[in-house]
N, C-alpha and C. Protein backbone atom coordinates (compact mmCIF):
# COMPACT_ATOMS: atom_id res chain seq x y z
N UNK A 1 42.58 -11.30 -0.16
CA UNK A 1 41.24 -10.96 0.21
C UNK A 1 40.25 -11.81 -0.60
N UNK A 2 39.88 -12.70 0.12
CA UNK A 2 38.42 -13.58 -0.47
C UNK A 2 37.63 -13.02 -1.20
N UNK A 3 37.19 -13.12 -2.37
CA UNK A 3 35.24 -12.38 -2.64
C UNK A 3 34.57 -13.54 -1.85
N UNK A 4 32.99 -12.50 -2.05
CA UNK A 4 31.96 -13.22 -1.50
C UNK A 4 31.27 -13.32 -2.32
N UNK A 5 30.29 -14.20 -1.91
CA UNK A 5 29.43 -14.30 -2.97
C UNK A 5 28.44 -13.02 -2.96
N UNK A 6 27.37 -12.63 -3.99
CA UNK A 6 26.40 -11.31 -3.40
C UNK A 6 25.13 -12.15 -3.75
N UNK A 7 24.26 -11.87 -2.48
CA UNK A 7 23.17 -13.19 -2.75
C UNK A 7 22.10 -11.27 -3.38
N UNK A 8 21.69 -11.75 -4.48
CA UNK A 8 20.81 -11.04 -5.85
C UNK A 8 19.09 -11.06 -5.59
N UNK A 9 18.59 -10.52 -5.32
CA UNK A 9 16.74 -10.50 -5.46
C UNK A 9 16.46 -10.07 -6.87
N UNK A 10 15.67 -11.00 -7.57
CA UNK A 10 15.39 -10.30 -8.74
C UNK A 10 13.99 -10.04 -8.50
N UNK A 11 12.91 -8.92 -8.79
CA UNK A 11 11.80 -8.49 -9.00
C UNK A 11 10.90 -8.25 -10.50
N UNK A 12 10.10 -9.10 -10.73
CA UNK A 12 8.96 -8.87 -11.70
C UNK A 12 7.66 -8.52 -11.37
N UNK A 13 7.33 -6.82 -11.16
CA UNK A 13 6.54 -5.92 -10.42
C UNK A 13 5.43 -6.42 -11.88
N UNK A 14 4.01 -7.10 -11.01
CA UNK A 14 3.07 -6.96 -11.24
C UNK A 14 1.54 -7.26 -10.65
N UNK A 15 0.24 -6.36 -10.48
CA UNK A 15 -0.53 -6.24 -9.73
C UNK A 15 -1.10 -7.76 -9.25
N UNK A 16 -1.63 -8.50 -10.50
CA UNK A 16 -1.82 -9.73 -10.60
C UNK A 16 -0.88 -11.17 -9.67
N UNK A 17 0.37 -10.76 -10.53
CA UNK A 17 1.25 -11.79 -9.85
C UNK A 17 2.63 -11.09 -9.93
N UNK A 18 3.09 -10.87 -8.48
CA UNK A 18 4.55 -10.08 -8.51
C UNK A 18 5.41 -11.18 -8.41
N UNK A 19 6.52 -11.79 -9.34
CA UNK A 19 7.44 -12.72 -9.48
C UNK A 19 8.71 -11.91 -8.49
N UNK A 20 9.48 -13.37 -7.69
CA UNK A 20 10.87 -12.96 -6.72
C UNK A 20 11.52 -14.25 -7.44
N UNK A 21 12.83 -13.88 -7.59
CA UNK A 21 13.76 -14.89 -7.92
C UNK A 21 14.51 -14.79 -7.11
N UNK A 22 15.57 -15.26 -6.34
CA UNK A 22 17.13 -14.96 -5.61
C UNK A 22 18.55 -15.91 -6.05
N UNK A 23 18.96 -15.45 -6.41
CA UNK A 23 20.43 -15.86 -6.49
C UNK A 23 21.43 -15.36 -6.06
N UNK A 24 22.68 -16.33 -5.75
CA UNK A 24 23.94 -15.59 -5.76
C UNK A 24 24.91 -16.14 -6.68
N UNK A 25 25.87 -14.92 -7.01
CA UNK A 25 26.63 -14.64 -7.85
C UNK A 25 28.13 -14.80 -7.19
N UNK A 26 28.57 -15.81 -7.25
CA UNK A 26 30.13 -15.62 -6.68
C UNK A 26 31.26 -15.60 -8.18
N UNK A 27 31.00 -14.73 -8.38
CA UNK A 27 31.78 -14.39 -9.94
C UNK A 27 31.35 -14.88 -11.05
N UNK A 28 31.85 -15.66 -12.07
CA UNK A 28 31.07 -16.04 -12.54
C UNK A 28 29.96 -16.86 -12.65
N UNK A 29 29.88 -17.75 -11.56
CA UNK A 29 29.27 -18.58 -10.83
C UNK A 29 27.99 -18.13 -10.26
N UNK A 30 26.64 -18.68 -10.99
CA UNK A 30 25.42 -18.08 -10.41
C UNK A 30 24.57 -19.49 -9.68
N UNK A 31 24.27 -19.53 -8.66
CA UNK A 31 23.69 -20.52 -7.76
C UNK A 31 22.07 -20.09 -7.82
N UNK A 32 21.30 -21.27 -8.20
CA UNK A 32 19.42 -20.95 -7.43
C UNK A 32 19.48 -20.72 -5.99
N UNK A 33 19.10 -20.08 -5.67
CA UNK A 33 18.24 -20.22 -4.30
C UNK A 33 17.08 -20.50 -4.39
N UNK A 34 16.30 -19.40 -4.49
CA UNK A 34 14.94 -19.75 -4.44
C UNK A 34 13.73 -18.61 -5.40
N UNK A 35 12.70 -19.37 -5.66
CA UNK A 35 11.72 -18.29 -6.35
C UNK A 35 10.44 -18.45 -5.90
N UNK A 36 9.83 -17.47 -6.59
CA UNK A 36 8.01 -17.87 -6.55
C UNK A 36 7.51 -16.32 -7.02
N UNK A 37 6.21 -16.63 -6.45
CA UNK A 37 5.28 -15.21 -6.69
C UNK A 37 4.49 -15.39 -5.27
N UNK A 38 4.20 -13.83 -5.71
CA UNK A 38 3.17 -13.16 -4.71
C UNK A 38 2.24 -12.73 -5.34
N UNK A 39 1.08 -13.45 -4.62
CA UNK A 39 -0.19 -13.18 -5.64
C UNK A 39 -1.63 -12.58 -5.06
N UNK A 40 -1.90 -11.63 -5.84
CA UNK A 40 -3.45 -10.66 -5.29
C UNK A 40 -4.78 -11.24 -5.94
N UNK A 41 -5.36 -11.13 -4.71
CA UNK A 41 -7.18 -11.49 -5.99
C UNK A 41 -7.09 -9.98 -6.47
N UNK A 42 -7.69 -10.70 -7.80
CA UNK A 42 -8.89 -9.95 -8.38
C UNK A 42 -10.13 -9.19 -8.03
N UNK A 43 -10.05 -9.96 -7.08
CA UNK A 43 -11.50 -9.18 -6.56
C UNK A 43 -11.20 -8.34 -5.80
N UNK A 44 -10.57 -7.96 -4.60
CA UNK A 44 -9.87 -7.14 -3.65
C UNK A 44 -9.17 -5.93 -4.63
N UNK A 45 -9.22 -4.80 -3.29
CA UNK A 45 -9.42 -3.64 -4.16
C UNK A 45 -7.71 -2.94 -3.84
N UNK A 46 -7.62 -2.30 -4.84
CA UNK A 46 -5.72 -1.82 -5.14
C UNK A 46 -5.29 -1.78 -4.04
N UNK A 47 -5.79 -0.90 -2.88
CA UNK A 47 -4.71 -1.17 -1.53
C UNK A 47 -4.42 -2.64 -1.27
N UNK A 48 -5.58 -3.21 -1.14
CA UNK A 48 -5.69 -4.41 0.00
C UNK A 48 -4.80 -5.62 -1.19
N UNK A 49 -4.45 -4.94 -2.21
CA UNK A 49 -3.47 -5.84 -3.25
C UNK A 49 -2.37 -4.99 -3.51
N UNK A 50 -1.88 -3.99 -3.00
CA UNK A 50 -0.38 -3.38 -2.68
C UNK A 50 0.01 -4.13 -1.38
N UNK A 51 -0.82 -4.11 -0.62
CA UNK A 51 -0.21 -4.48 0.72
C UNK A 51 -0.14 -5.91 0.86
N UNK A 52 -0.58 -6.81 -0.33
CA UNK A 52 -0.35 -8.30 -0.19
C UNK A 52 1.26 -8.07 -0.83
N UNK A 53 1.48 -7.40 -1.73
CA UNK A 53 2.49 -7.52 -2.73
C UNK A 53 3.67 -6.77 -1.72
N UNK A 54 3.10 -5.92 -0.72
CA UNK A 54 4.59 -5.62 0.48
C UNK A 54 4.72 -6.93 1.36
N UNK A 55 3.83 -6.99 1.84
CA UNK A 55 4.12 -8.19 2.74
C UNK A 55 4.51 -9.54 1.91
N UNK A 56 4.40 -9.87 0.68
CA UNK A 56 4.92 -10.89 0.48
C UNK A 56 6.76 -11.03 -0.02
N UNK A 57 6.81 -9.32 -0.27
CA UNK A 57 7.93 -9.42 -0.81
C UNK A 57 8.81 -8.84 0.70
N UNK A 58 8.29 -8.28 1.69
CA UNK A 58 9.18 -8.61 3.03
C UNK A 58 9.41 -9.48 3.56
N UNK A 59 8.59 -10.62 3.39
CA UNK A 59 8.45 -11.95 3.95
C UNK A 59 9.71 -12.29 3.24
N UNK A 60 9.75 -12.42 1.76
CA UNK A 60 11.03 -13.01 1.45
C UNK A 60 12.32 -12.16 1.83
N UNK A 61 12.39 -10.87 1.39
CA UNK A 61 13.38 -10.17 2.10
C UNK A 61 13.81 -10.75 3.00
N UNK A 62 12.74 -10.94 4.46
CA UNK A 62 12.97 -11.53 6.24
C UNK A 62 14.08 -12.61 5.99
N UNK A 63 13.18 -13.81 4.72
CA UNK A 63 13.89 -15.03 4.85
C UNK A 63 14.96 -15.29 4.19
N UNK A 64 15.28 -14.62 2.79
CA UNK A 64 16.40 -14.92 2.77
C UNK A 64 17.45 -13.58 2.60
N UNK A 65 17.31 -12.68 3.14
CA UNK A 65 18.31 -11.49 3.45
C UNK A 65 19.62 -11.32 1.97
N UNK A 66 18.94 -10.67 1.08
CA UNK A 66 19.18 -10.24 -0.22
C UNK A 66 20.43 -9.17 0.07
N UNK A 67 21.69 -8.97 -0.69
CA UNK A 67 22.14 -7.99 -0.42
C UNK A 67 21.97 -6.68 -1.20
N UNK A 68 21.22 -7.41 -2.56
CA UNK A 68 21.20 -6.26 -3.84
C UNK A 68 19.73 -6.63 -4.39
N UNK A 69 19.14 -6.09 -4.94
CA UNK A 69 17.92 -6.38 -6.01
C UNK A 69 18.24 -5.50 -7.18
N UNK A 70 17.07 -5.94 -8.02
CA UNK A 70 16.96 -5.80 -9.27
C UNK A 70 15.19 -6.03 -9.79
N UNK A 71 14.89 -5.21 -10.21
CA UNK A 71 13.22 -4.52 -10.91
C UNK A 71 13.52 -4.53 -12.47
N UNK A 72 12.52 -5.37 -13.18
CA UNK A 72 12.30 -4.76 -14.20
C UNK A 72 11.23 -3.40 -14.39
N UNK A 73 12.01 -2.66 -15.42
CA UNK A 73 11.79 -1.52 -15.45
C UNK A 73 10.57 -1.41 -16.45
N UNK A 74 9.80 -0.56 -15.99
CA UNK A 74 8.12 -0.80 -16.39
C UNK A 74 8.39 -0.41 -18.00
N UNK A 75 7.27 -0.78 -18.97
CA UNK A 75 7.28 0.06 -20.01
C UNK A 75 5.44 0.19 -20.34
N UNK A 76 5.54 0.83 -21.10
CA UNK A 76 4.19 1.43 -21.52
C UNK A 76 3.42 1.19 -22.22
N UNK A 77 2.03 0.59 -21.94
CA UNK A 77 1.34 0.27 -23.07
C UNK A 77 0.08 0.65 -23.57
N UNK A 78 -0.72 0.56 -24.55
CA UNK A 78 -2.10 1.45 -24.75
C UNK A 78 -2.71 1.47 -23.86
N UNK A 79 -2.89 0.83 -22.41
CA UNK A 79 -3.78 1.09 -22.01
C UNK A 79 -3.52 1.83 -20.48
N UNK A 80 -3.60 2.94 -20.34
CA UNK A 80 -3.30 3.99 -19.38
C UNK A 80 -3.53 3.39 -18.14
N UNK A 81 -4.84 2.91 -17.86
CA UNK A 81 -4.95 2.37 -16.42
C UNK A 81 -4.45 1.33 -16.35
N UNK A 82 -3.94 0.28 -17.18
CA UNK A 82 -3.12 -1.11 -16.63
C UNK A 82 -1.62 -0.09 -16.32
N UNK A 83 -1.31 0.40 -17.28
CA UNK A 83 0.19 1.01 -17.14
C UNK A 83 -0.02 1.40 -16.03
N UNK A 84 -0.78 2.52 -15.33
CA UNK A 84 -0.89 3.14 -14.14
C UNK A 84 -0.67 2.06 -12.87
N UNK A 85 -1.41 1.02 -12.75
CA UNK A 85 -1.58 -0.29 -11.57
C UNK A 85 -0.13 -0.39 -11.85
N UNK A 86 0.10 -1.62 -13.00
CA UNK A 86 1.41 -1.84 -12.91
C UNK A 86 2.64 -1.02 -12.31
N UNK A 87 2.47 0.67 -12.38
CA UNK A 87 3.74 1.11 -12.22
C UNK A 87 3.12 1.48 -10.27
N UNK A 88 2.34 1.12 -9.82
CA UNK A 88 1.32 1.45 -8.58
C UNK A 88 2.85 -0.23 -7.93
N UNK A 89 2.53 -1.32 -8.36
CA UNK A 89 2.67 -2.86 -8.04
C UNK A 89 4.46 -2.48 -8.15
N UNK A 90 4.85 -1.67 -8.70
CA UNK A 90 6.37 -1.30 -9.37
C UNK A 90 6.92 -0.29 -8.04
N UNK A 91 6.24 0.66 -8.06
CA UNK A 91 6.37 1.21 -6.57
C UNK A 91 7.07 0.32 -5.38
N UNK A 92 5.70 -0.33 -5.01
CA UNK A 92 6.13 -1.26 -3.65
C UNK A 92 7.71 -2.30 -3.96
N UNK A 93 7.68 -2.75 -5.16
CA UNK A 93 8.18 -3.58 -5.30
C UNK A 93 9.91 -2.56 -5.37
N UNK A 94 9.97 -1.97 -5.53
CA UNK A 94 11.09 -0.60 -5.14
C UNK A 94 11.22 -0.01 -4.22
N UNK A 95 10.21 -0.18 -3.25
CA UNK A 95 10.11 0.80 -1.65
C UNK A 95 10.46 -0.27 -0.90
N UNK A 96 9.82 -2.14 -0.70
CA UNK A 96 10.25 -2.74 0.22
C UNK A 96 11.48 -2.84 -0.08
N UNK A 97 12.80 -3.56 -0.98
CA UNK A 97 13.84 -3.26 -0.65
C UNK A 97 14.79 -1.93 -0.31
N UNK A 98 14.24 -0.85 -0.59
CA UNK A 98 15.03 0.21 -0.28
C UNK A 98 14.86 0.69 0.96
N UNK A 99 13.75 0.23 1.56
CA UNK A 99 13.07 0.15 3.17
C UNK A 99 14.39 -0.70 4.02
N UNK A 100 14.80 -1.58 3.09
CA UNK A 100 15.14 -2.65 3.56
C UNK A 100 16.81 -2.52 3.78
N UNK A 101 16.88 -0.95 3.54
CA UNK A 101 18.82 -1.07 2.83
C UNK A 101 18.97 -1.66 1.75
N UNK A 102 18.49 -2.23 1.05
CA UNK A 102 19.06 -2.60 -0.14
C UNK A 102 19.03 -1.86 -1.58
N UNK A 103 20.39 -1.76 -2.11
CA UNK A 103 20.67 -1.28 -3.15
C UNK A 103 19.53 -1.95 -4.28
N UNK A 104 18.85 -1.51 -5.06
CA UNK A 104 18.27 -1.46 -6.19
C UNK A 104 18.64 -1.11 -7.26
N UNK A 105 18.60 -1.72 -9.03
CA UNK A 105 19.21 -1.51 -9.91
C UNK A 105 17.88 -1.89 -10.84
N UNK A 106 17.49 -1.02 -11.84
CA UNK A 106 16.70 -1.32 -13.15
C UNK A 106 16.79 -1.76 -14.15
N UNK A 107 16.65 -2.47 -14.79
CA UNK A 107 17.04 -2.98 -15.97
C UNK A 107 15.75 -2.86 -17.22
N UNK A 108 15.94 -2.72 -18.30
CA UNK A 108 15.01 -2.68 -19.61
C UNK A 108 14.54 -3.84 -19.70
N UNK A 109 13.38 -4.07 -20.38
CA UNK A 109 12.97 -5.75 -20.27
C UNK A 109 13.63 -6.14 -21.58
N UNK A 110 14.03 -5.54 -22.31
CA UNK A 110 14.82 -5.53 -23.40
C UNK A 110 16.46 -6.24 -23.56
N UNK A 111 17.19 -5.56 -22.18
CA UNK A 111 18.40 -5.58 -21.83
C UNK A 111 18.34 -7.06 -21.10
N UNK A 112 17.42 -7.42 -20.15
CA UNK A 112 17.06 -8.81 -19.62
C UNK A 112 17.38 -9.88 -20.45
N UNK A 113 16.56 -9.75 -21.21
CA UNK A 113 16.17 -10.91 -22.40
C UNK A 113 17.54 -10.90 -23.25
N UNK A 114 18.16 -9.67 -23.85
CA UNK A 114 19.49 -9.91 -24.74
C UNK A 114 20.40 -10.36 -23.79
N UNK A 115 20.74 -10.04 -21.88
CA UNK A 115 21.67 -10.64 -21.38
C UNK A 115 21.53 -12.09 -21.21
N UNK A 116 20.06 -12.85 -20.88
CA UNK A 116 19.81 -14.36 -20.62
C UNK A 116 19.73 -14.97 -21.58
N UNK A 117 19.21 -14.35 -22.58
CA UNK A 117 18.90 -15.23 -24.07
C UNK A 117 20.02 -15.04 -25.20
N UNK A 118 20.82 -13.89 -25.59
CA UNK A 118 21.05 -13.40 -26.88
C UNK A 118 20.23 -12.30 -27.51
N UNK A 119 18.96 -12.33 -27.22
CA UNK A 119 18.70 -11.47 -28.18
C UNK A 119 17.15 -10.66 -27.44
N UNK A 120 17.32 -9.60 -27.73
CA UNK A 120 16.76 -8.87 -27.06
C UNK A 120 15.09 -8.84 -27.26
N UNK A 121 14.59 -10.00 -28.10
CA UNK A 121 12.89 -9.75 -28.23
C UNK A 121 13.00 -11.32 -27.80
N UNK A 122 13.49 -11.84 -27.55
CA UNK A 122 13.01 -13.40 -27.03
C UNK A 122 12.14 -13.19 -26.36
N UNK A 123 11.19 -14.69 -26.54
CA UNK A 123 9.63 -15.17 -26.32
C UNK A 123 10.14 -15.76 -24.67
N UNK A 124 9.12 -15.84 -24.01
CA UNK A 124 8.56 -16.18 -22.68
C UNK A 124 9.72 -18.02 -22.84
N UNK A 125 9.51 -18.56 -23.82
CA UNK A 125 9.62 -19.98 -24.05
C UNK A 125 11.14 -20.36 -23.64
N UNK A 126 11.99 -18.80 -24.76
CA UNK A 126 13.24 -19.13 -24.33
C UNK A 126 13.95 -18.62 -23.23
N UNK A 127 13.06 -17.84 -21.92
CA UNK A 127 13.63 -17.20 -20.92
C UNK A 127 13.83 -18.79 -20.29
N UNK A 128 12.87 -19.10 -19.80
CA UNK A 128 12.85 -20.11 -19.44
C UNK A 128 13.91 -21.35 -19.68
N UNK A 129 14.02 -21.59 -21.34
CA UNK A 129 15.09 -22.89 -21.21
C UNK A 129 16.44 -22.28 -21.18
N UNK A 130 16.68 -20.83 -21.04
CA UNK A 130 17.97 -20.41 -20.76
C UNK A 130 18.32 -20.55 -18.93
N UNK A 131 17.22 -20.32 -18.12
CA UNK A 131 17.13 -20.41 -16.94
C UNK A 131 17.21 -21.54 -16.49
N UNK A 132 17.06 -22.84 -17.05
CA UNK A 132 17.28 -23.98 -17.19
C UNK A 132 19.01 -24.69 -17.02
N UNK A 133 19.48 -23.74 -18.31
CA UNK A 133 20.47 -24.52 -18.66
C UNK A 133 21.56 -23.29 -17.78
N UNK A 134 21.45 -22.03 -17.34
CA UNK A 134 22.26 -21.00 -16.30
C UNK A 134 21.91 -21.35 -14.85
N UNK A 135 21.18 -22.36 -14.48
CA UNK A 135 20.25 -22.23 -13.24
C UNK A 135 19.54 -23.77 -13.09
N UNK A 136 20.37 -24.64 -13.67
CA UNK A 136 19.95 -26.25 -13.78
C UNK A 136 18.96 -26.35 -12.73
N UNK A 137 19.51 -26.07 -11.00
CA UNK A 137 18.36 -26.81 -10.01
C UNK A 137 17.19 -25.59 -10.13
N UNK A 138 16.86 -24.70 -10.95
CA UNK A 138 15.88 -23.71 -11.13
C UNK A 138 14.87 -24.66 -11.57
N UNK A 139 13.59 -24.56 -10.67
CA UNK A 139 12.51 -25.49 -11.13
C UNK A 139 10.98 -23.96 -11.14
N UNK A 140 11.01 -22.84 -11.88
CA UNK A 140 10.11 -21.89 -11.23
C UNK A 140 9.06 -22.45 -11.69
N UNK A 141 7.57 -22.03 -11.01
CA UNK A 141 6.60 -22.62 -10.88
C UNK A 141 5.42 -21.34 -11.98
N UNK A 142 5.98 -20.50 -11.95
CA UNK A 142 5.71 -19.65 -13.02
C UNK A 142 6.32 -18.96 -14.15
N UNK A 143 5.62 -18.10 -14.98
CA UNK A 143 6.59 -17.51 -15.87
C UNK A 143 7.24 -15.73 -14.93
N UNK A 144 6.34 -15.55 -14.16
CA UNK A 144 6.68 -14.43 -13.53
C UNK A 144 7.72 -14.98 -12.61
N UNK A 145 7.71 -15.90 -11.93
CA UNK A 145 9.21 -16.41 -10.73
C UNK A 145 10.34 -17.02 -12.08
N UNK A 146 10.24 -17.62 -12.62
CA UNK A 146 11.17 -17.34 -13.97
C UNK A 146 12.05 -15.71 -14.89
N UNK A 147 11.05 -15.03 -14.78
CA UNK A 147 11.36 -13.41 -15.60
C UNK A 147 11.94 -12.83 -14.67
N UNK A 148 11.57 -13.11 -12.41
CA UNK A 148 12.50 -12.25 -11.64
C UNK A 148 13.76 -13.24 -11.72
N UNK A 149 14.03 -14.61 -11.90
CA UNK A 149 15.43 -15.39 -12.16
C UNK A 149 16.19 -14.84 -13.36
N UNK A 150 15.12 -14.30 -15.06
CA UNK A 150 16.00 -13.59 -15.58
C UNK A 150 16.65 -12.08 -15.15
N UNK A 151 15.66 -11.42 -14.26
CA UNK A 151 15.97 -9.89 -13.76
C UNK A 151 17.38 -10.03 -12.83
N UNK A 152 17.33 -10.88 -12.35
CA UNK A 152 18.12 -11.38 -11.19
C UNK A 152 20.14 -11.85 -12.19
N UNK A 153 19.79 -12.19 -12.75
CA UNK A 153 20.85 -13.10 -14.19
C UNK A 153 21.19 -12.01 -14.64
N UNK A 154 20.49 -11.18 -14.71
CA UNK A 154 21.06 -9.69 -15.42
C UNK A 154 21.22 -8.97 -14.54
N UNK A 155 21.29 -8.61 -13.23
CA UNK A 155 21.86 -7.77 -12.81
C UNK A 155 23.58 -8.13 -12.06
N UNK A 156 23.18 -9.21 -11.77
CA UNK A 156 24.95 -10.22 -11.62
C UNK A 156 25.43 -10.07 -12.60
N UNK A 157 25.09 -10.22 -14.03
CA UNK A 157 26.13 -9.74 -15.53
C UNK A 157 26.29 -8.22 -15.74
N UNK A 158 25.26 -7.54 -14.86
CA UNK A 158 25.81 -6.03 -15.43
C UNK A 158 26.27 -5.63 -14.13
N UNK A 159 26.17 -5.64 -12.45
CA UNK A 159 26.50 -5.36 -11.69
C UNK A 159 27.40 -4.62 -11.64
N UNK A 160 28.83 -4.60 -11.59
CA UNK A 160 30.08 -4.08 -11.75
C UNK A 160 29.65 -2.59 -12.34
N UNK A 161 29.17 -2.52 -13.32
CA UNK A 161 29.23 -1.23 -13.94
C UNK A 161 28.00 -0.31 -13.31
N UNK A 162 26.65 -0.91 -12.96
CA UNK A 162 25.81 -0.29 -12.10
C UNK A 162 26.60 0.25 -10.71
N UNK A 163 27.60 -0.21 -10.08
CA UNK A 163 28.31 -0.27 -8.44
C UNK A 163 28.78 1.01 -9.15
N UNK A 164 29.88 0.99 -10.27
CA UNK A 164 30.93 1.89 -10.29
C UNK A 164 30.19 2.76 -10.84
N UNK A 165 28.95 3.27 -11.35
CA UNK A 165 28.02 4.30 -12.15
C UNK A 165 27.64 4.80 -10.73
N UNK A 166 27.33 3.82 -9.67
CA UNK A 166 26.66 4.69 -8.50
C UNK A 166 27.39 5.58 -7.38
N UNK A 167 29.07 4.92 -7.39
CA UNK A 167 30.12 4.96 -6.39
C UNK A 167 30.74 6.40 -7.15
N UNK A 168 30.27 6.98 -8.78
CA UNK A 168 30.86 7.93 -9.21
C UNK A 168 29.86 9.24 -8.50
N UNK A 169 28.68 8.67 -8.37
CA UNK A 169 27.65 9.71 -8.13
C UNK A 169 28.18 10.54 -6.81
């Protein structure tokens, strides 16, 4: 019996700029596909910038037909109303793939960074040249389409145990 490969959506839920990475994972073997962001004005008001951030992340869904995703998992910071938007931008970014059939998995931004980097407080600088050297034709055009390539890197390294944690449920 062949494996397949599992082509991976990674998600970096944010109001400003929501980062998509995609890869697939044929064992140990992780391939680029493709990345970017989806991006809201500023000026436009929270709906009319949820509903850029669904439609951009169905659009990719449409095009390249993900079998699994992966969200980083929000965390909390002094300021109540950014936390609030952000986990508003975190929503959608959890409803279009599950709209979509697709399995969803969370990860710590903590757990991200120690699976791509080593170590679990790495800087923005070294997500990146690890994504580089795991993901050579990875060229992301941001740091947010970079952070869903690390969300994405970590859920192909922890996968297996998320499947069999969910298949016990």
């Amino acid at each position: 019996m062949a494996r397949q490969p599992i082509r991976i959506l990674g998600i970096d839920p944010g109001l400003r700029r929501t980062g998509w990475g995609l890869i697939e994972s044929d064992g140990n073997r992780l391939i680029h596909i493709a990345c970017g962001s989806v991006e809201t004005s500023e000026r436009a008001d929270l709906g009319t910038r949820l509903v850029t951030i669904h439609d951009g992340l169905m659009a990719v869904i449409e095009r390249y037909a993900p079998q699994e995703a992966a969200v980083e998992a929000t965390f909390v910071n002094g300021n109540a109303a950014s936390t609030l938007k952000l986990g508003q931008a975190r929503g959608i970014a959890m409803l279009v793939p599950s709209r979509a059939g697709i399995a969803i998995a969370e990860y710590a931004p903590n757990l991200i960074k120690k699976t791509v980097v080593g170590a679990g407080h790495a800087e923005k600088a070294q997500i990146r040249l690890m994504i580089g050297v795991l993901l050579p034709k990875a060229a992301p055009q941001s740091e947010d389409a970079a952070d869903a390539l690390a969300i994405a890197i970590c859920h192909a390294h922890h996968r297996a145990s998320v499947v069999m944690k969910a298949a016990a449920r």
